[in-house]
Protein backbone atom coordinates (compact mmCIF):
# COMPACT_ATOMS: atom_id res chain seq x y z
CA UNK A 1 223.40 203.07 316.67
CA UNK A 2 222.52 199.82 315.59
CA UNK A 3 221.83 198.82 319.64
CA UNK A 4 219.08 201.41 319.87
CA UNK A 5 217.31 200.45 316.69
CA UNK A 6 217.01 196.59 318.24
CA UNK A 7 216.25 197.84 321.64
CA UNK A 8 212.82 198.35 321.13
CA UNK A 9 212.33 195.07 319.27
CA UNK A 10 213.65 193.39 322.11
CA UNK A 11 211.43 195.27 324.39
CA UNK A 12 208.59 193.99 322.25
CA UNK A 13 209.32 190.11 322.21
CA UNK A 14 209.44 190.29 326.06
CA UNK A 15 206.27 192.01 326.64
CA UNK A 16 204.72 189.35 324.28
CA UNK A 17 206.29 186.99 326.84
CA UNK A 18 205.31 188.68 330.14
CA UNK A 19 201.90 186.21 330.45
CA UNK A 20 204.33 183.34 330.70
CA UNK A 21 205.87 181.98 333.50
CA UNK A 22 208.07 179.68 332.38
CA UNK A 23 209.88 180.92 328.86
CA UNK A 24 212.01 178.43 326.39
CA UNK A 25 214.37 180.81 325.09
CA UNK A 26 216.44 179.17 322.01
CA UNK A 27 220.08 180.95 321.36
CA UNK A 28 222.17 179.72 318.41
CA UNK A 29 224.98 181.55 316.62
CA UNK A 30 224.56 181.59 312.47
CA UNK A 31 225.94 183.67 309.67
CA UNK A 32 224.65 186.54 307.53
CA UNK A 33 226.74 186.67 304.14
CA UNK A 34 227.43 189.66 301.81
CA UNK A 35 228.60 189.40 298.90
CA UNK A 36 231.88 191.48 298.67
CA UNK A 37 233.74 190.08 295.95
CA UNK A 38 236.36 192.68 296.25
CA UNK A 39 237.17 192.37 299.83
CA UNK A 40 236.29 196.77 300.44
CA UNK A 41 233.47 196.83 302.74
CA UNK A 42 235.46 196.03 305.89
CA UNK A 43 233.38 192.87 306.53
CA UNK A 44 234.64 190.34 308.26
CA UNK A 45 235.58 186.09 306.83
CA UNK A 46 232.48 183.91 307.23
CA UNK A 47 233.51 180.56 306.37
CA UNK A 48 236.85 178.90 306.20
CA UNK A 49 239.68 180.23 305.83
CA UNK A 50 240.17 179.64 302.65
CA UNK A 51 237.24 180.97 301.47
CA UNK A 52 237.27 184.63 303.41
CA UNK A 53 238.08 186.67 299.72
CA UNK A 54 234.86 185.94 298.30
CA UNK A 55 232.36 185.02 301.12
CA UNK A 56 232.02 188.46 303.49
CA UNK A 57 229.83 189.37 306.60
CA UNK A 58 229.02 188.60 310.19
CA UNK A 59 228.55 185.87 312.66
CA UNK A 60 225.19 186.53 315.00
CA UNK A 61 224.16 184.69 318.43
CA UNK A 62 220.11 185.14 318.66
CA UNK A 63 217.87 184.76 321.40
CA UNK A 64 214.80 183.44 320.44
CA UNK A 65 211.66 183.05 322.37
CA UNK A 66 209.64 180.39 321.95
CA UNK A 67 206.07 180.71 323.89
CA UNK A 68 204.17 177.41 325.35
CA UNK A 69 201.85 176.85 322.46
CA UNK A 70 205.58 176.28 320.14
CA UNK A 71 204.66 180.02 318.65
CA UNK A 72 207.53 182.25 318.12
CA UNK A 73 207.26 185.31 319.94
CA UNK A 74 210.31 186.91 318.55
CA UNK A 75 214.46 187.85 319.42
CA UNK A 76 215.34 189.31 322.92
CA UNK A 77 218.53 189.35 322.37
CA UNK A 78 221.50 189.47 319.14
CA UNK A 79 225.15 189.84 319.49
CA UNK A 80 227.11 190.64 316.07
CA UNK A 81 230.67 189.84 315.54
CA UNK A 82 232.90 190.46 312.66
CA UNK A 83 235.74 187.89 312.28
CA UNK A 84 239.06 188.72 310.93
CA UNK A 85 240.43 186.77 308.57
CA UNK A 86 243.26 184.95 310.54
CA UNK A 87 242.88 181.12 311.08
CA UNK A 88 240.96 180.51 314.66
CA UNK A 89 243.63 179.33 316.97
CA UNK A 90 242.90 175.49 318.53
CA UNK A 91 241.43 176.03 322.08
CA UNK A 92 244.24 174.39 323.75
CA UNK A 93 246.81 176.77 322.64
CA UNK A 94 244.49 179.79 322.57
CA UNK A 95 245.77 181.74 325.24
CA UNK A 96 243.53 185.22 324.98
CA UNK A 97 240.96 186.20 327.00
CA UNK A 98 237.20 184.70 327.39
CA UNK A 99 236.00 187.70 326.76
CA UNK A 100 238.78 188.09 323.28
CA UNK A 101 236.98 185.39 321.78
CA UNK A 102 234.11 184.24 319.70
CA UNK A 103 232.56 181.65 321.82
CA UNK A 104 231.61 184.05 324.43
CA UNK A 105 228.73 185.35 322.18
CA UNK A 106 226.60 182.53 324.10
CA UNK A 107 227.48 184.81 327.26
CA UNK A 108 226.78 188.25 326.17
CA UNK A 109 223.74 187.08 324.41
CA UNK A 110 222.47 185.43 327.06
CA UNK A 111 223.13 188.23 329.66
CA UNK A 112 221.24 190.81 327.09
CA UNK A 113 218.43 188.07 326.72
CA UNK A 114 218.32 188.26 330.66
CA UNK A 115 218.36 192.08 331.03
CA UNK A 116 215.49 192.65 328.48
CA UNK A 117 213.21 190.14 330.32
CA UNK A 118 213.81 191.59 333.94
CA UNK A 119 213.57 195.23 332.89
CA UNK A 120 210.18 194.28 330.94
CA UNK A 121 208.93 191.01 331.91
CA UNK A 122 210.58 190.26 335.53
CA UNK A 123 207.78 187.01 336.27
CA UNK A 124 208.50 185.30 333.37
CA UNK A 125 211.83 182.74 333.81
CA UNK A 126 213.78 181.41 331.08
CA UNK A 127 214.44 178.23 330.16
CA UNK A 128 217.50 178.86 327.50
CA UNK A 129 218.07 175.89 325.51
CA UNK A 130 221.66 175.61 323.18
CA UNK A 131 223.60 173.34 321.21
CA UNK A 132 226.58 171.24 321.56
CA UNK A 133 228.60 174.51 320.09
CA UNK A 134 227.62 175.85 324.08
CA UNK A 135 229.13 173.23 325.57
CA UNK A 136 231.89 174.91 326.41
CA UNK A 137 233.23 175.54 330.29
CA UNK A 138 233.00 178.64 330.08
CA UNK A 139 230.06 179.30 328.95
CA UNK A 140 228.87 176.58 331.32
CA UNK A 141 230.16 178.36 334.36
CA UNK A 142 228.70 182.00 332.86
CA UNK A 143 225.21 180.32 332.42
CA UNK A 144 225.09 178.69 336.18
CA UNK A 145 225.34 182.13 337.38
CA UNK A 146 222.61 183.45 336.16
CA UNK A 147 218.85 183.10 337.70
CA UNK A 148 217.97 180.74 334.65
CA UNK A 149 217.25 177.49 333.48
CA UNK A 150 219.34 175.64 330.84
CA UNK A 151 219.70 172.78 328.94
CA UNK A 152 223.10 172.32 326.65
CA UNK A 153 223.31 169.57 324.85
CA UNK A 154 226.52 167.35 325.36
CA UNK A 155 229.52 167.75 322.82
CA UNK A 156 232.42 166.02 325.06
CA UNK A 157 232.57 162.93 327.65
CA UNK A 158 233.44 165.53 330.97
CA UNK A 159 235.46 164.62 333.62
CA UNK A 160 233.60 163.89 337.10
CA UNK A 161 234.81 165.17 340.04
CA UNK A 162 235.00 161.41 341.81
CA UNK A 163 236.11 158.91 339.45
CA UNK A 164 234.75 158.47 335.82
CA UNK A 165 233.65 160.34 333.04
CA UNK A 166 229.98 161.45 332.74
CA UNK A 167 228.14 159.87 329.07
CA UNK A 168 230.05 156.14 330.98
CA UNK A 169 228.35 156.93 334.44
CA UNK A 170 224.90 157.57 332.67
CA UNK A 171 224.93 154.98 330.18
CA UNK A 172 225.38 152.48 333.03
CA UNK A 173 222.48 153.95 335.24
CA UNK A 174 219.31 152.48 335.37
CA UNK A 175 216.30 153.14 332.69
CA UNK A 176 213.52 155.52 334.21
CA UNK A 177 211.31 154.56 331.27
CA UNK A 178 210.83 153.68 327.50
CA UNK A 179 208.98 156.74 325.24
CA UNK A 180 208.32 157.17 321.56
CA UNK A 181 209.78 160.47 320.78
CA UNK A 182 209.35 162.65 317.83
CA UNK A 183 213.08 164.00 316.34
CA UNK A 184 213.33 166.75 313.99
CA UNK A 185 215.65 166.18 311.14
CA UNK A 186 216.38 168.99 309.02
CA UNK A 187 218.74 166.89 306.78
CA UNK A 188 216.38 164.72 305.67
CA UNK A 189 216.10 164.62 301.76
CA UNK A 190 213.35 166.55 299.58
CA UNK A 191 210.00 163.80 299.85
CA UNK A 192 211.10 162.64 303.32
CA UNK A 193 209.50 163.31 306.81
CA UNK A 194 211.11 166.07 308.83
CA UNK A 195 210.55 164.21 311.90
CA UNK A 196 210.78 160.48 313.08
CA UNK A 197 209.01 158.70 315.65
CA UNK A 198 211.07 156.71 317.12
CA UNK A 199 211.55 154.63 320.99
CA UNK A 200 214.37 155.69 322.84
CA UNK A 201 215.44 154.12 326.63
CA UNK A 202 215.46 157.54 329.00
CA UNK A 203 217.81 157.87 331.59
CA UNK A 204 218.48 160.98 334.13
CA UNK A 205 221.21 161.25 337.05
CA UNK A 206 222.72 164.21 339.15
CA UNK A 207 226.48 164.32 338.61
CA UNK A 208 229.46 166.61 340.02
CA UNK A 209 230.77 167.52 336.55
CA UNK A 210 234.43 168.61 336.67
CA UNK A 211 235.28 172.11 334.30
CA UNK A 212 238.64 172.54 332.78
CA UNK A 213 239.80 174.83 330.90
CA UNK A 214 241.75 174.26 327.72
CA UNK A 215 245.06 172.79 329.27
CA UNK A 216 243.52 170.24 331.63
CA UNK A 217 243.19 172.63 334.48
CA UNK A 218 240.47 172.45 336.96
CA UNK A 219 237.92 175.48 336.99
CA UNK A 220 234.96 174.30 339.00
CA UNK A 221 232.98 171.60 339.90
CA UNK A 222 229.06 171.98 338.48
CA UNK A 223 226.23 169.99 340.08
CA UNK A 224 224.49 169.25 336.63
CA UNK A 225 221.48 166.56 336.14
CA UNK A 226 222.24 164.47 332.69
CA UNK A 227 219.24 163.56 330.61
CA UNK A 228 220.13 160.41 328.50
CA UNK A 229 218.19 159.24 325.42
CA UNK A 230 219.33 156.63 323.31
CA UNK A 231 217.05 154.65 320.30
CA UNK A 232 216.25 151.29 321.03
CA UNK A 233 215.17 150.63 317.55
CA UNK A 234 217.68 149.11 314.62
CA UNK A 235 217.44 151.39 311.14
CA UNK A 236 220.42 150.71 309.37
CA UNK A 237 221.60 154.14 310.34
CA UNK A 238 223.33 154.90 313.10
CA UNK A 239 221.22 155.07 316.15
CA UNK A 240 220.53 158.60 318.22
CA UNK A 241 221.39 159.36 321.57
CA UNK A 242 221.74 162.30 323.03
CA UNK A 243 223.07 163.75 326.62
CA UNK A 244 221.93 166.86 327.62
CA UNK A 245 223.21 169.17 330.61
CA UNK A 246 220.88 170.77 332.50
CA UNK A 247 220.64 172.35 336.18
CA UNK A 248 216.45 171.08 336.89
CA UNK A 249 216.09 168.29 339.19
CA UNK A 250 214.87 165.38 337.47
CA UNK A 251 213.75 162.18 338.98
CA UNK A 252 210.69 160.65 336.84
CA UNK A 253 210.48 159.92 333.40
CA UNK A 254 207.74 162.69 333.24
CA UNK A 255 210.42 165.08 333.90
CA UNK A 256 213.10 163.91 331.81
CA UNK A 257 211.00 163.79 328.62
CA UNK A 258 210.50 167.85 329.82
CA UNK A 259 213.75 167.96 329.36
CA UNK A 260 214.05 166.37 325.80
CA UNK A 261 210.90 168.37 324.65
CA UNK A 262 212.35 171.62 325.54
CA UNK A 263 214.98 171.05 323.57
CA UNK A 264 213.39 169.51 320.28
């Protein structure tokens, strides 16, 4: 079956990584189309709704790993999903199952990711870096129990367990240090630079993060450090800042601009 014909691949990427102590492992979910004009090849919708007769195929969470020198060393991990064509129900009124539902791709995928390593390379310790499409509690909760490092970046304002919300309570702590950073952009228009160097204020606190779940209810409490980096320059454009989950300990600017490099 298909699982058996990626096995060994997997198997492959991690003994490339088995050198390395500390692994960035990048998972992100994207789309394979087919064209399937005529709807017969038992695909599943990718794209809206509205679009599901002519564009056909799969969503796909990868694992990619992502060696110290920025080198790709290749997948650990994929997890294929076919949707059906129904709309996707709003989370707050989605009653089903975690496991019923799309979103816990970032799970499966990153308990395969974790498997492969320990059964082939069981020095070497991910650091799994995702998107805000991960910040999810959920998936929050399924990542902090495994023997990992992560960094999500922030989608949503969270709830603290004392008083306050968590992007307010960062924003409002002190500076640990200015730093030029280079940010990818991979919207920028044909002729332009792909990356900016800009200055951004960096800012890093440990905060009890309250998890709900989609009506309101509490879940857990999650000891998370917040990385904050917002641009200090004026460009017209709307200026960057970012917040980004993670469960390392940082106290210097050193180790907050860790933090943000991992995840560039």
């Amino acid at each position: 079956d298909d699982a058996a014909v990626a096995a060994p691949m997997f198997a492959a990427t991690a003994r490339r990584c088995a050198h390395v102590s500390e692994l960035v492992v990048a998972i992100d979910q994207s789309t394979v189309s087919i064209v399937d004009r005529s709807a017969c090849k038992g695909l599943g919708r990718v794209g809206t709704v509205t679009q599901h007769s002519s564009r056909r195929g799969f969503a796909v969470m990868s694992a990619l790993a992502v060696l110290p020198s920025g080198q790709s060393a290749g997948l650990l991990a994929q997890q294929w999903h076919s949707r059906g064509d129904e709309r996707t129900k709003v989370s707050h009124y989605d009653n089903r199952p975690v496991e019923q539902r799309e979103s816990d791709l970032w799970r499966l995928c990153m308990e395969a990711m974790v498997k492969v390593l320990g059964e082939t390379a069981p020095l070497c310790r991910p650091w799994v870096q995702m998107d805000r499409g991960a910040d999810i509690s959920h998936v929050l909760i399924a990542v902090s129990r495994l023997a990992i490092d992560f960094t999500i970046r922030s989608s949503s304002n969270r709830c603290l367990e004392s008083l306050g919300y968590a992007h307010d309570q960062i924003r409002r702590s002190r500076v640990l240090g200015v730093a030029t950073l280079r940010i990818p952009d991979s919207h920028a228009p044909a002729g332009r630079p792909r990356a900016s160097a800009l200055k951004f204020a960096v800012r890093a606190r440990r905060l009890a993060i309250r998890l709900n779940n989609g009506h309101g209810k509490r879940l857990c409490t999650l000891p998370l450090t917040v990385v904050h980096i917002r641009e200090m320059s004026t460009r017209g454009a709307a200026s960057i800042e970012w917040f980004l989950l993670t469960n390392r300990c940082v106290a210097t600017l050193d180790e907050a601009l860790k933090v943000v490099s991992n995840y560039t």
